[in-house]
PDB file of N, CA and C in Angstrom:
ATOM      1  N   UNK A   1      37.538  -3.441  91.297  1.00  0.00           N
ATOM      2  CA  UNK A   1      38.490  -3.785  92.331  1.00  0.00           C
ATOM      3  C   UNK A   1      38.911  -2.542  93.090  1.00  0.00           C
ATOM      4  N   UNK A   2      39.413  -2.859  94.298  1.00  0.00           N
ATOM      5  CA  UNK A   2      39.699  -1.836  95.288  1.00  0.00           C
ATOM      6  C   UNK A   2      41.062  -1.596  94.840  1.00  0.00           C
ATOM      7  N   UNK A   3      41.625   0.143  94.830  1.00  0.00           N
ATOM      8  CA  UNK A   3      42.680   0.432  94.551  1.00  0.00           C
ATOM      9  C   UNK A   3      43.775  -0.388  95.342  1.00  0.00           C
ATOM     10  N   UNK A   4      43.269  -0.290  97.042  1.00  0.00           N
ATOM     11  CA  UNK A   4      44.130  -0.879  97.536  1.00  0.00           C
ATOM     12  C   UNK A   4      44.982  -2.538  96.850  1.00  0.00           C
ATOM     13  N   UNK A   5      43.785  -2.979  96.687  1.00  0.00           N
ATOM     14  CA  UNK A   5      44.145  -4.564  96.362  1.00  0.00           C
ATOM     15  C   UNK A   5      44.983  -4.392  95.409  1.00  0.00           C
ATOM     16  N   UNK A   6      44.494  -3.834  94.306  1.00  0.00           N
ATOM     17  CA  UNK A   6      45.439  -3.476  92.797  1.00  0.00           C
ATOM     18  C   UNK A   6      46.730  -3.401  92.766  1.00  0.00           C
ATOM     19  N   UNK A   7      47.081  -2.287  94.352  1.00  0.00           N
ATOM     20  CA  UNK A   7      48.349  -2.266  94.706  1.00  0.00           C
ATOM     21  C   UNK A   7      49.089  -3.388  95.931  1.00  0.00           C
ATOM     22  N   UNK A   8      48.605  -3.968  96.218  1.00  0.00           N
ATOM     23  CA  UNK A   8      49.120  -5.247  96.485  1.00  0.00           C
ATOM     24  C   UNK A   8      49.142  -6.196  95.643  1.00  0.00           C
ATOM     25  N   UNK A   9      48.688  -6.549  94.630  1.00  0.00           N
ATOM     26  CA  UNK A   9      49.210  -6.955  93.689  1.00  0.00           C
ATOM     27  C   UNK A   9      50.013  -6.859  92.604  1.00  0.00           C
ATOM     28  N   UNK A  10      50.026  -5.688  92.803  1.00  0.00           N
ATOM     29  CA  UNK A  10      51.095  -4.985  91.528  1.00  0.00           C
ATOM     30  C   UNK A  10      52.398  -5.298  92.694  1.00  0.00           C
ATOM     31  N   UNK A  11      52.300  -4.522  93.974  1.00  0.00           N
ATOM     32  CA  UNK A  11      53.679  -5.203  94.752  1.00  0.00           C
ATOM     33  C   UNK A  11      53.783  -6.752  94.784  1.00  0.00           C
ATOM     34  N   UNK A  12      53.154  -7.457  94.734  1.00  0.00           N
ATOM     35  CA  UNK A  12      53.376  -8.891  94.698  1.00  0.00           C
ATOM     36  C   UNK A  12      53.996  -9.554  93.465  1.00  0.00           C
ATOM     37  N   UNK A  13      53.547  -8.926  92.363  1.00  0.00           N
ATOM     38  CA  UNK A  13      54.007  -9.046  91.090  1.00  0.00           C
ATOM     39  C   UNK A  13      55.650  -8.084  90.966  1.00  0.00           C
ATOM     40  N   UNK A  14      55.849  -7.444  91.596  1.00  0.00           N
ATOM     41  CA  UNK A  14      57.312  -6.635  91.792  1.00  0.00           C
ATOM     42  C   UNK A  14      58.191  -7.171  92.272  1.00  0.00           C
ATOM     43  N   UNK A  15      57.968  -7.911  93.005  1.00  0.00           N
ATOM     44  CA  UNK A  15      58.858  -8.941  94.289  1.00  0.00           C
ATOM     45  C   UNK A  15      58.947 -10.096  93.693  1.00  0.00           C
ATOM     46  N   UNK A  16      57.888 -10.696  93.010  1.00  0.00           N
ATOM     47  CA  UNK A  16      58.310 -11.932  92.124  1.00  0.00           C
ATOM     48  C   UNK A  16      59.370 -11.949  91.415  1.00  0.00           C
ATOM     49  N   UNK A  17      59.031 -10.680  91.027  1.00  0.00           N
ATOM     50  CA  UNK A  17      60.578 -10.400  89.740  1.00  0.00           C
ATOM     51  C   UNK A  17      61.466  -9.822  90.263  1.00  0.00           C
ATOM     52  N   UNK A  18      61.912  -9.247  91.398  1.00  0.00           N
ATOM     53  CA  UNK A  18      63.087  -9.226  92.193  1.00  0.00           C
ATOM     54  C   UNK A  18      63.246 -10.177  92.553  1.00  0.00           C
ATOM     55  N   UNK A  19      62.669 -10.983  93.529  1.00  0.00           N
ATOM     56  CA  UNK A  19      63.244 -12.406  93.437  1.00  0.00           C
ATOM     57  C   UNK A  19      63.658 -13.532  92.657  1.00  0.00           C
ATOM     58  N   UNK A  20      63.167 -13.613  91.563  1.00  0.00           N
ATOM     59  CA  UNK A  20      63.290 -14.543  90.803  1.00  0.00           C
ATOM     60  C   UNK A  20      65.035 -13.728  90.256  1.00  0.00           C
ATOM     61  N   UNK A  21      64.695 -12.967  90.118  1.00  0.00           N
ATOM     62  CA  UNK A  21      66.316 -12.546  89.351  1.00  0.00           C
ATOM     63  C   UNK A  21      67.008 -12.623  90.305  1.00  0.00           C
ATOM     64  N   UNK A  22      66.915 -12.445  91.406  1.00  0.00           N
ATOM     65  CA  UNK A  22      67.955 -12.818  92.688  1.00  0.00           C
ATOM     66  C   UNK A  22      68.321 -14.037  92.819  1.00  0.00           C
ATOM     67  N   UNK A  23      67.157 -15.010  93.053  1.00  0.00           N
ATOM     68  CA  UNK A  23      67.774 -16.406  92.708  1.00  0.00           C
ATOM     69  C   UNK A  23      68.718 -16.968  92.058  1.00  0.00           C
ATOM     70  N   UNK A  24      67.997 -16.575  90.515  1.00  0.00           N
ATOM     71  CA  UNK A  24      68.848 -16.844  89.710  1.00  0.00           C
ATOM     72  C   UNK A  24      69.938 -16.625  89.388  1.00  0.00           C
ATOM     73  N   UNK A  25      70.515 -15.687  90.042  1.00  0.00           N
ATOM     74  CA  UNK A  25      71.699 -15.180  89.984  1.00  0.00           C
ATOM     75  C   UNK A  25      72.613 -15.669  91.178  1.00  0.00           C
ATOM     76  N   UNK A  26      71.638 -16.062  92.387  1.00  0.00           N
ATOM     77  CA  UNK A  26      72.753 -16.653  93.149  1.00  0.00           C
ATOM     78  C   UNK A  26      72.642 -18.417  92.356  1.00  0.00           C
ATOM     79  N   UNK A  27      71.453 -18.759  92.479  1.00  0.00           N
ATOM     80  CA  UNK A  27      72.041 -20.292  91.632  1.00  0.00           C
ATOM     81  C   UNK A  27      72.947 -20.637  90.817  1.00  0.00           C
ATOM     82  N   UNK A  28      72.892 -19.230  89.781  1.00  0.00           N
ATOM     83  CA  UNK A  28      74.081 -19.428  88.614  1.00  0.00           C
ATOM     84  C   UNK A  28      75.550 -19.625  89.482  1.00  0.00           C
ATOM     85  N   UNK A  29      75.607 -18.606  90.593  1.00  0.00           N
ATOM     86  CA  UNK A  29      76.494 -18.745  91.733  1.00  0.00           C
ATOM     87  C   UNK A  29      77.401 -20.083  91.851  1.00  0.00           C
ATOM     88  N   UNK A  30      75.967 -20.789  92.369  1.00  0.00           N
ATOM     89  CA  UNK A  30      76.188 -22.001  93.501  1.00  0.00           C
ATOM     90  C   UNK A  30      76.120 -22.776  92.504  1.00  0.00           C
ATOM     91  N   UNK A  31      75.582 -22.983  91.248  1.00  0.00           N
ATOM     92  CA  UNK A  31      75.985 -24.132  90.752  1.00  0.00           C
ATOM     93  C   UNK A  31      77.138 -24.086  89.565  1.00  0.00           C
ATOM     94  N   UNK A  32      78.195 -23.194  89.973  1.00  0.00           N
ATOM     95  CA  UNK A  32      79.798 -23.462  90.018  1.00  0.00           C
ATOM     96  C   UNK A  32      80.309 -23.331  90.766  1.00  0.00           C
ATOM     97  N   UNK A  33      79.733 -23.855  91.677  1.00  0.00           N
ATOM     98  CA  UNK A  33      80.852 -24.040  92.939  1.00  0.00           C
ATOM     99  C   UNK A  33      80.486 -25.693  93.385  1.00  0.00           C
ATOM    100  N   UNK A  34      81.360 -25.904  94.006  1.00  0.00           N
ATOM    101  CA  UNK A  34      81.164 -27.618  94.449  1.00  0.00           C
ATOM    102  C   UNK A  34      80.012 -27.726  95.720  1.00  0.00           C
ATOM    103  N   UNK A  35      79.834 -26.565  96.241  1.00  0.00           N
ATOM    104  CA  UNK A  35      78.901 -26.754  97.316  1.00  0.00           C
ATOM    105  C   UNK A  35      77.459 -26.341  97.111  1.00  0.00           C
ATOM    106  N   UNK A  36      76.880 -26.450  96.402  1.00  0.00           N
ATOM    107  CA  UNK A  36      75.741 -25.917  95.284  1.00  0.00           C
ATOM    108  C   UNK A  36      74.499 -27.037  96.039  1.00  0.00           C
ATOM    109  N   UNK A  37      74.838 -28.025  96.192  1.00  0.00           N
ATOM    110  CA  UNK A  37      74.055 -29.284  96.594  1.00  0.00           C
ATOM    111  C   UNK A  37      73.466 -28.850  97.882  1.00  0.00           C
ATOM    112  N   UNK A  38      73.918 -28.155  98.557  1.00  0.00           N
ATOM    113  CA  UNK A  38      74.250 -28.125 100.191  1.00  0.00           C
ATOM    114  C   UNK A  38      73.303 -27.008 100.437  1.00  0.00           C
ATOM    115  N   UNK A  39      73.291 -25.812  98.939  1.00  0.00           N
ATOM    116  CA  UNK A  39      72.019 -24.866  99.561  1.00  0.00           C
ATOM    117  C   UNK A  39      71.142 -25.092  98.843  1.00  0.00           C
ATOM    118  N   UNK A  40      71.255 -26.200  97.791  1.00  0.00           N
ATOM    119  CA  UNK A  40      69.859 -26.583  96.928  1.00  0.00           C
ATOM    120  C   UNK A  40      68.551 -26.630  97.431  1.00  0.00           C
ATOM    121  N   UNK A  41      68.371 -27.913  98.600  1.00  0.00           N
ATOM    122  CA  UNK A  41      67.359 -28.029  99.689  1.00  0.00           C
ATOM    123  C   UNK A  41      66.998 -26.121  99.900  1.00  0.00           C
ATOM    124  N   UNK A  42      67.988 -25.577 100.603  1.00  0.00           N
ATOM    125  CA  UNK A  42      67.400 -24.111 101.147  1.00  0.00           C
ATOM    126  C   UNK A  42      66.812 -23.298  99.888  1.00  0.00           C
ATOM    127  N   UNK A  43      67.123 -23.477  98.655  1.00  0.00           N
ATOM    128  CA  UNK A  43      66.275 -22.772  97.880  1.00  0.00           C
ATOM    129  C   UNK A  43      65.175 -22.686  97.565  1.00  0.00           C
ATOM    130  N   UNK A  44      64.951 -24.756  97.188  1.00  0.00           N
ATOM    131  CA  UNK A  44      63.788 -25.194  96.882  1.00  0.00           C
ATOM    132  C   UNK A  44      62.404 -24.287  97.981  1.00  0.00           C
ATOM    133  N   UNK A  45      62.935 -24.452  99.054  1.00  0.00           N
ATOM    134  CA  UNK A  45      62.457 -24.209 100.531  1.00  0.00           C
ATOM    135  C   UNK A  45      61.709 -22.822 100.514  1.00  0.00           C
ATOM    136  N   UNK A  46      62.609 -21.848 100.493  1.00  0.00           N
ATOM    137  CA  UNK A  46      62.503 -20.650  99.918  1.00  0.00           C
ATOM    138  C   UNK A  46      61.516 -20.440  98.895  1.00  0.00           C
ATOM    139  N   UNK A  47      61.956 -20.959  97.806  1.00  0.00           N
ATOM    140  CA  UNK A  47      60.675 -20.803  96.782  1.00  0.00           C
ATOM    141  C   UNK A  47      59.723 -21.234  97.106  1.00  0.00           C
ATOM    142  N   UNK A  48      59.042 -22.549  97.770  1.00  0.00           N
ATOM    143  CA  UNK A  48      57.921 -22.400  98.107  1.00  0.00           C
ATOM    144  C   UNK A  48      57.488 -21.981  99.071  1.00  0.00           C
ATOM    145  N   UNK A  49      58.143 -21.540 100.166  1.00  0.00           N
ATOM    146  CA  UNK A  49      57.391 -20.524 100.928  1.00  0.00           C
ATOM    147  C   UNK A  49      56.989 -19.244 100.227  1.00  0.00           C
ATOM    148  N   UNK A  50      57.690 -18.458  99.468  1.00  0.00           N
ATOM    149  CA  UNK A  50      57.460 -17.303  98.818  1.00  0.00           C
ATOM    150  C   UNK A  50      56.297 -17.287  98.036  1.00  0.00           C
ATOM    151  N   UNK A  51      56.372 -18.905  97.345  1.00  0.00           N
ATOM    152  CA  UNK A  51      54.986 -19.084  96.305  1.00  0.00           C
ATOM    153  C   UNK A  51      53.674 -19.297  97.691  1.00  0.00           C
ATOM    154  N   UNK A  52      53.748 -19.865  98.469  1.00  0.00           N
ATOM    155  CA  UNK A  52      52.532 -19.860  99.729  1.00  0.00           C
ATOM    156  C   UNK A  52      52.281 -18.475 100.377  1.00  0.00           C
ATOM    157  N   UNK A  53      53.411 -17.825 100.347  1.00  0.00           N
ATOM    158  CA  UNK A  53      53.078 -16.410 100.875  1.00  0.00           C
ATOM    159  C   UNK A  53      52.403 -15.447 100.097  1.00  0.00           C
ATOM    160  N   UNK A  54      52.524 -15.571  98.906  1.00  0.00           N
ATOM    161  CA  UNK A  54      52.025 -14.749  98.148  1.00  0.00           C
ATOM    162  C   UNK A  54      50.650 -15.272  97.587  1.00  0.00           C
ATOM    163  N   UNK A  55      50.493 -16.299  97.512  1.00  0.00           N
ATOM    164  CA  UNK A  55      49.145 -17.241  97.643  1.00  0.00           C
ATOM    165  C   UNK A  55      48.025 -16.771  98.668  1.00  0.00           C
ATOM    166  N   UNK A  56      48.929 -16.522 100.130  1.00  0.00           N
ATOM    167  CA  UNK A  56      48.090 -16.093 101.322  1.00  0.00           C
ATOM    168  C   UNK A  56      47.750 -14.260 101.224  1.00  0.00           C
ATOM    169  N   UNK A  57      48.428 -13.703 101.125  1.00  0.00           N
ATOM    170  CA  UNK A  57      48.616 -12.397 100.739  1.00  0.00           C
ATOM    171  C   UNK A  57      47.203 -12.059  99.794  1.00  0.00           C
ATOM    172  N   UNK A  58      47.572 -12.666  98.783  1.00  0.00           N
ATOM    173  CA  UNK A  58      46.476 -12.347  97.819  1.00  0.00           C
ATOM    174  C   UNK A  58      44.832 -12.444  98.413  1.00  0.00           C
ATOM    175  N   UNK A  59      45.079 -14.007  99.062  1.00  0.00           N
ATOM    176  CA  UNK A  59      43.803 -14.427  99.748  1.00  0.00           C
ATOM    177  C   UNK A  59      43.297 -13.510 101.075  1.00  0.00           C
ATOM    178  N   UNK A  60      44.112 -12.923 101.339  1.00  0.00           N
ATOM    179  CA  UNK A  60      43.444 -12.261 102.439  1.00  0.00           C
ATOM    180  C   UNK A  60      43.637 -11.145 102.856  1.00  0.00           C
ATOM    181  N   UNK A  61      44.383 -10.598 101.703  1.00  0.00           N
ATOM    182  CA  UNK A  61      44.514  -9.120 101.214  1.00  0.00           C
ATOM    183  C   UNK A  61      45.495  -8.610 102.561  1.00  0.00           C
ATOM    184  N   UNK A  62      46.642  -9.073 102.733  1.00  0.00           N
ATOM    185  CA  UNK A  62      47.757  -8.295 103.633  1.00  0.00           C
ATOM    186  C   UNK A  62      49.120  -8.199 103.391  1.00  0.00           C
ATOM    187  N   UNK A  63      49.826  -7.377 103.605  1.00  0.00           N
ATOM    188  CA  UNK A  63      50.913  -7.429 103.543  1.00  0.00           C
ATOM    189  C   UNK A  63      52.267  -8.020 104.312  1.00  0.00           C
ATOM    190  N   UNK A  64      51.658  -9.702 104.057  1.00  0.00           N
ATOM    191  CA  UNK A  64      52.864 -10.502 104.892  1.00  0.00           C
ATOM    192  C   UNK A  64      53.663 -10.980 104.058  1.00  0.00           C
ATOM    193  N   UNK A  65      53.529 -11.022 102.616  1.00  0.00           N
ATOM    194  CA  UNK A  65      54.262 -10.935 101.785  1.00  0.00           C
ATOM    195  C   UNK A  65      55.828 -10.443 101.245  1.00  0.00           C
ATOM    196  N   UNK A  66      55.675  -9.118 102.043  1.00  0.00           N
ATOM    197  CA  UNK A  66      56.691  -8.517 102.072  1.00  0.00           C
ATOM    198  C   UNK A  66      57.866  -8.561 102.836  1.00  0.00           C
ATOM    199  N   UNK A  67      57.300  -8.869 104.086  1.00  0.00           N
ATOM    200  CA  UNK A  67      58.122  -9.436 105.173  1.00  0.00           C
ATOM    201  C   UNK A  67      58.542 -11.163 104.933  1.00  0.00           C
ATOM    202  N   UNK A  68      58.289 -11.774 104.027  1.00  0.00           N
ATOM    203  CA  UNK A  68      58.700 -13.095 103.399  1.00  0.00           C
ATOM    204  C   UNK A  68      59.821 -13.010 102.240  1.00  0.00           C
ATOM    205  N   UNK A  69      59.255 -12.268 101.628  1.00  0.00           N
ATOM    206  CA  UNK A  69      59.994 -11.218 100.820  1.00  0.00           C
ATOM    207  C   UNK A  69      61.623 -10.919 101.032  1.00  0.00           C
ATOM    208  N   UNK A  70      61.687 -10.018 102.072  1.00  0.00           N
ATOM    209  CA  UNK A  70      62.883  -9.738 102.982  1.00  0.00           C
ATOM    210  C   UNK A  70      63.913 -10.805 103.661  1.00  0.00           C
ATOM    211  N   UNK A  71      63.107 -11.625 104.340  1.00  0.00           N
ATOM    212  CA  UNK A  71      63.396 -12.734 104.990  1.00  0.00           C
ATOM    213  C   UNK A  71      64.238 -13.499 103.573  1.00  0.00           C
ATOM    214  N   UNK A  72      63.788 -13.864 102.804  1.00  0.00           N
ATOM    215  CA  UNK A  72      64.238 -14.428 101.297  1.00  0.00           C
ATOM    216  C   UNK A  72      65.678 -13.773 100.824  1.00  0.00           C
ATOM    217  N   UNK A  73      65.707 -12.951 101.142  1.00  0.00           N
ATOM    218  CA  UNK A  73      66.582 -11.784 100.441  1.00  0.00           C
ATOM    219  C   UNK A  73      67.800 -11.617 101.565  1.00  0.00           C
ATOM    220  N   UNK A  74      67.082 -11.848 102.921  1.00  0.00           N
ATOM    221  CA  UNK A  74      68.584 -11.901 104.138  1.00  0.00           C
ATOM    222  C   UNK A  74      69.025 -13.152 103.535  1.00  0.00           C
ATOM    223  N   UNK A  75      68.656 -14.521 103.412  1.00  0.00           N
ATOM    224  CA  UNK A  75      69.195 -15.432 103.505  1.00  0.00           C
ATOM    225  C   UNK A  75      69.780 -15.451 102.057  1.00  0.00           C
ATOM    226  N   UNK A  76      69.843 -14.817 101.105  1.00  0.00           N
ATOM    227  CA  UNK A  76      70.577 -14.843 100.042  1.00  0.00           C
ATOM    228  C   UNK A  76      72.042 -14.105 100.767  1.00  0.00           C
ATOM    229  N   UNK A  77      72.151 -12.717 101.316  1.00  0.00           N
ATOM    230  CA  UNK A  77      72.860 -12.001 101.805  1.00  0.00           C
ATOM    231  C   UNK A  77      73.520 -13.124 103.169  1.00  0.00           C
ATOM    232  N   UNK A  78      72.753 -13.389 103.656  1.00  0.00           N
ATOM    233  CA  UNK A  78      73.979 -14.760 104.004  1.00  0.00           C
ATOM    234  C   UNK A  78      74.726 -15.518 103.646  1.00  0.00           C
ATOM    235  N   UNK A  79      74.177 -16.020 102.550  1.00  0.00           N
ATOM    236  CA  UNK A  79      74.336 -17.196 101.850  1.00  0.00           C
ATOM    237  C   UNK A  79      76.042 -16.646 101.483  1.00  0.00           C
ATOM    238  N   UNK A  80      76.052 -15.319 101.021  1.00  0.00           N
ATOM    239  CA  UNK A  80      77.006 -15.116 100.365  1.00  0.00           C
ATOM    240  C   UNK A  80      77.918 -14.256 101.299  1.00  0.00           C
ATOM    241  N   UNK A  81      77.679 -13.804 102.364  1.00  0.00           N
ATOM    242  CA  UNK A  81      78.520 -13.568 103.191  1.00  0.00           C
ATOM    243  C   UNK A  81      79.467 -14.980 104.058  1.00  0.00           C
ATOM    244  N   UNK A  82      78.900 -16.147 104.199  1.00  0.00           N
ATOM    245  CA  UNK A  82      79.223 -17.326 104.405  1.00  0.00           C
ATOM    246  C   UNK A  82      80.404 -17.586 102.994  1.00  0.00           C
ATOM    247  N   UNK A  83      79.983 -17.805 102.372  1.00  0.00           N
ATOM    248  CA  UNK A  83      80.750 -18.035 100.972  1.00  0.00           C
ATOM    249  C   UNK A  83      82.408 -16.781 100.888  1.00  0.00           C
ATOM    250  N   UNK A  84      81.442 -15.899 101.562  1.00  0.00           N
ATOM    251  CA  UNK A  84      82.698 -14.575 101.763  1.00  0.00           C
ATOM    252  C   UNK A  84      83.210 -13.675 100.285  1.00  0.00           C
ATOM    253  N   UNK A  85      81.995 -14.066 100.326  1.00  0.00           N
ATOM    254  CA  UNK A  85      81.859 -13.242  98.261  1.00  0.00           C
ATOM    255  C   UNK A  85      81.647 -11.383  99.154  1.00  0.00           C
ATOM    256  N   UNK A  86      82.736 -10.399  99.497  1.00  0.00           N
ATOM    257  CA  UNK A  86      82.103  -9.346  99.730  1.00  0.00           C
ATOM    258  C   UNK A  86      81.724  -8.510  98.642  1.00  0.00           C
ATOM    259  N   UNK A  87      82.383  -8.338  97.576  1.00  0.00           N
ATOM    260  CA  UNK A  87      82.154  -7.948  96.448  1.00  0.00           C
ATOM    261  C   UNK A  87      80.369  -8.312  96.169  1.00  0.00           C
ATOM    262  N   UNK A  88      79.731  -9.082  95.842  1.00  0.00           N
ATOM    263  CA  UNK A  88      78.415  -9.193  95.722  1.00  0.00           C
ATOM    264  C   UNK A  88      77.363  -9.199  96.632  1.00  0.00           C
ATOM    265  N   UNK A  89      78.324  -9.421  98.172  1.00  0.00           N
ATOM    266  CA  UNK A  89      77.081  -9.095  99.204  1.00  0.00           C
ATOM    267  C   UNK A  89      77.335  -7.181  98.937  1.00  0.00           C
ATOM    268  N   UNK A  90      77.807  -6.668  98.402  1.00  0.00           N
ATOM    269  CA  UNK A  90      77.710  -5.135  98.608  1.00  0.00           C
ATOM    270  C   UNK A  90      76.841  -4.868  97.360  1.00  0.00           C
ATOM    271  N   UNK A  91      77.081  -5.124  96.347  1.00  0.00           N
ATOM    272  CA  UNK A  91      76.188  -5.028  95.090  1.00  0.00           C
ATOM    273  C   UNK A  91      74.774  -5.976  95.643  1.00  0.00           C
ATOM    274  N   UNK A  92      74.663  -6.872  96.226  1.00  0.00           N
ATOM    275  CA  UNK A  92      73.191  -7.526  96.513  1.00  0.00           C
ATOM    276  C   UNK A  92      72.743  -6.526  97.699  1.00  0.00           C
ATOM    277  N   UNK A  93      73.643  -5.527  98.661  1.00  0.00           N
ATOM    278  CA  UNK A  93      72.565  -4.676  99.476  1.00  0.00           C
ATOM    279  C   UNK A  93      72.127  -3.624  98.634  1.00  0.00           C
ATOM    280  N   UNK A  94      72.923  -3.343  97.721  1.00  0.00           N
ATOM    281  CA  UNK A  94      72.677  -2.067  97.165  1.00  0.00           C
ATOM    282  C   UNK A  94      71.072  -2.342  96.227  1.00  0.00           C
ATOM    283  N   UNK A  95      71.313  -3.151  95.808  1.00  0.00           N
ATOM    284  CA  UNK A  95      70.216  -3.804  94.679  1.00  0.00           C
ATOM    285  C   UNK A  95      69.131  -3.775  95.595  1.00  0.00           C
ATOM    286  N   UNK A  96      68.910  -4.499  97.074  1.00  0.00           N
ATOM    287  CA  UNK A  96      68.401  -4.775  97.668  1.00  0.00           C
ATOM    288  C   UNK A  96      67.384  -3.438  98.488  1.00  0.00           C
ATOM    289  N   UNK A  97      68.071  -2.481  98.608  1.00  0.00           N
ATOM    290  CA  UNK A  97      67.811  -1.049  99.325  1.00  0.00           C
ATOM    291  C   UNK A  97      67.094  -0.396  98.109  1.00  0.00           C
ATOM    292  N   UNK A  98      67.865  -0.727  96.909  1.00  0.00           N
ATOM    293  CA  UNK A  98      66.459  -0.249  95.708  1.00  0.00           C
ATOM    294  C   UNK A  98      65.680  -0.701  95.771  1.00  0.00           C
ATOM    295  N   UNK A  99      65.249  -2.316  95.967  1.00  0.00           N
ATOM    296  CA  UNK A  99      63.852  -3.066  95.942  1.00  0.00           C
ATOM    297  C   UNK A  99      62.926  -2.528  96.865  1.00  0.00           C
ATOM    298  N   UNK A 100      63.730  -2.308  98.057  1.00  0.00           N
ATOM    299  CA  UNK A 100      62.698  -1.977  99.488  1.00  0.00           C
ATOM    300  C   UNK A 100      62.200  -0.616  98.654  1.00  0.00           C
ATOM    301  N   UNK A 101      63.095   0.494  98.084  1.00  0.00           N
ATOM    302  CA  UNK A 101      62.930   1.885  97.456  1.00  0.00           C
ATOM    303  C   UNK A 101      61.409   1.778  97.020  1.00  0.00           C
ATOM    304  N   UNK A 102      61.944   0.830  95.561  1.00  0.00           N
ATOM    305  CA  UNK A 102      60.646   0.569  94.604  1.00  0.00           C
ATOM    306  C   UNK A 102      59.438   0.310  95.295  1.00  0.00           C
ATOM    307  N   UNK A 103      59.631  -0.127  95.834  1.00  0.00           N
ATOM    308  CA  UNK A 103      57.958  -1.091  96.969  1.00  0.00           C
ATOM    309  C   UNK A 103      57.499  -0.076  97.986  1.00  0.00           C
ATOM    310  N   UNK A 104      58.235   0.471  98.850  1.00  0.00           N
ATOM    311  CA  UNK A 104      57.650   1.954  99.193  1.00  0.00           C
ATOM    312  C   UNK A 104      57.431   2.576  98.608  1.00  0.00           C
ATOM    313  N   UNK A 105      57.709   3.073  97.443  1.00  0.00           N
ATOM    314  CA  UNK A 105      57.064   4.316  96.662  1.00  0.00           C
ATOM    315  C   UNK A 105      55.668   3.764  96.254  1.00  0.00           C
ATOM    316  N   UNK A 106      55.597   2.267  95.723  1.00  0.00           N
ATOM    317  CA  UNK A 106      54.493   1.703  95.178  1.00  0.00           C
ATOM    318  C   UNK A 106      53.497   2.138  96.415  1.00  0.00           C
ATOM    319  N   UNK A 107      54.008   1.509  97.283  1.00  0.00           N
ATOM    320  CA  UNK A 107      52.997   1.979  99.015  1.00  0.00           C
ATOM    321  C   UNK A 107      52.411   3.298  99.440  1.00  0.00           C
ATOM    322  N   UNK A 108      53.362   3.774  99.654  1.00  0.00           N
ATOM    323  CA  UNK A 108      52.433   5.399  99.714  1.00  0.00           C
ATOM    324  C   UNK A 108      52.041   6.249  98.628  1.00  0.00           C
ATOM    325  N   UNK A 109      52.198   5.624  97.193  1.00  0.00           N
ATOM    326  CA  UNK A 109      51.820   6.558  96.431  1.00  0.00           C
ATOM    327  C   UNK A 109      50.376   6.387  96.280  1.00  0.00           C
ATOM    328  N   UNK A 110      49.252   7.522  95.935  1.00  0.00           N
ATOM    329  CA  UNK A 110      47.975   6.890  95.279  1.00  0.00           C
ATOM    330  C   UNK A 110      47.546   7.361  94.163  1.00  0.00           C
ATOM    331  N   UNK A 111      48.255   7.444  93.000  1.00  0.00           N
ATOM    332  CA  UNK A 111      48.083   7.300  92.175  1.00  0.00           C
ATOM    333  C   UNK A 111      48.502   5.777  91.379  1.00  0.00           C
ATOM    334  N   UNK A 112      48.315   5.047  90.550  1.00  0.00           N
ATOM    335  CA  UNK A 112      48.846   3.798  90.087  1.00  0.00           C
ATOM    336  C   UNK A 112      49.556   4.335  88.711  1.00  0.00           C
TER     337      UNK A 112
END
């Protein structure tokens, strides 16, 4: 396999697991709160675009993934700026500015 690919998949596999723990952490969120129903639909939504993006990514070896990625990650940072949680939209940018961190370094480095 081509180094390159290796490392798009290793970033694809990085972002899964930033996201998935992001989710989950806003679901745990939303489902104590009474309005949980209301962004259910937008999650489901979310997750499978993320699972099709990374499906396509793989298949055709690009990095649109990442930019799905992001997109995923504003609408959490909405989600909770709406809600008016500032306390966790500041801990979710901070978290968030590490992820982008992690995934650039993965990018320009060439060593694996």
């Amino acid at each position: 396999m081509n180094e390159q690919v290796l490392r798009l998949i290793l970033m694809i596999c990085i972002c899964i697991t930033f996201l998935a723990f992001e989710e989950m952490n806003l679901y745990d969120y939303l489902s104590r709160n009474i309005y949980e129903k209301k962004f259910n639909k937008i999650m489901n939504i979310s997750v499978i675009i993320t699972f099709i993006s990374s499906l396509y990514s793989i298949w055709t070896l690009n990095y649109i993934f990442i930019y799905v990625f992001e997109l995923v990650m504003l609408k959490i940072l909405i989600v909770l700026l709406i809600k008016k949680e500032w306390k966790r939209a500041i801990y979710f940018s901070i978290r968030n500015a590490i992820y982008v961190f992690i995934l650039y370094e993965i990018y320009i480095t060439k060593y694996l």
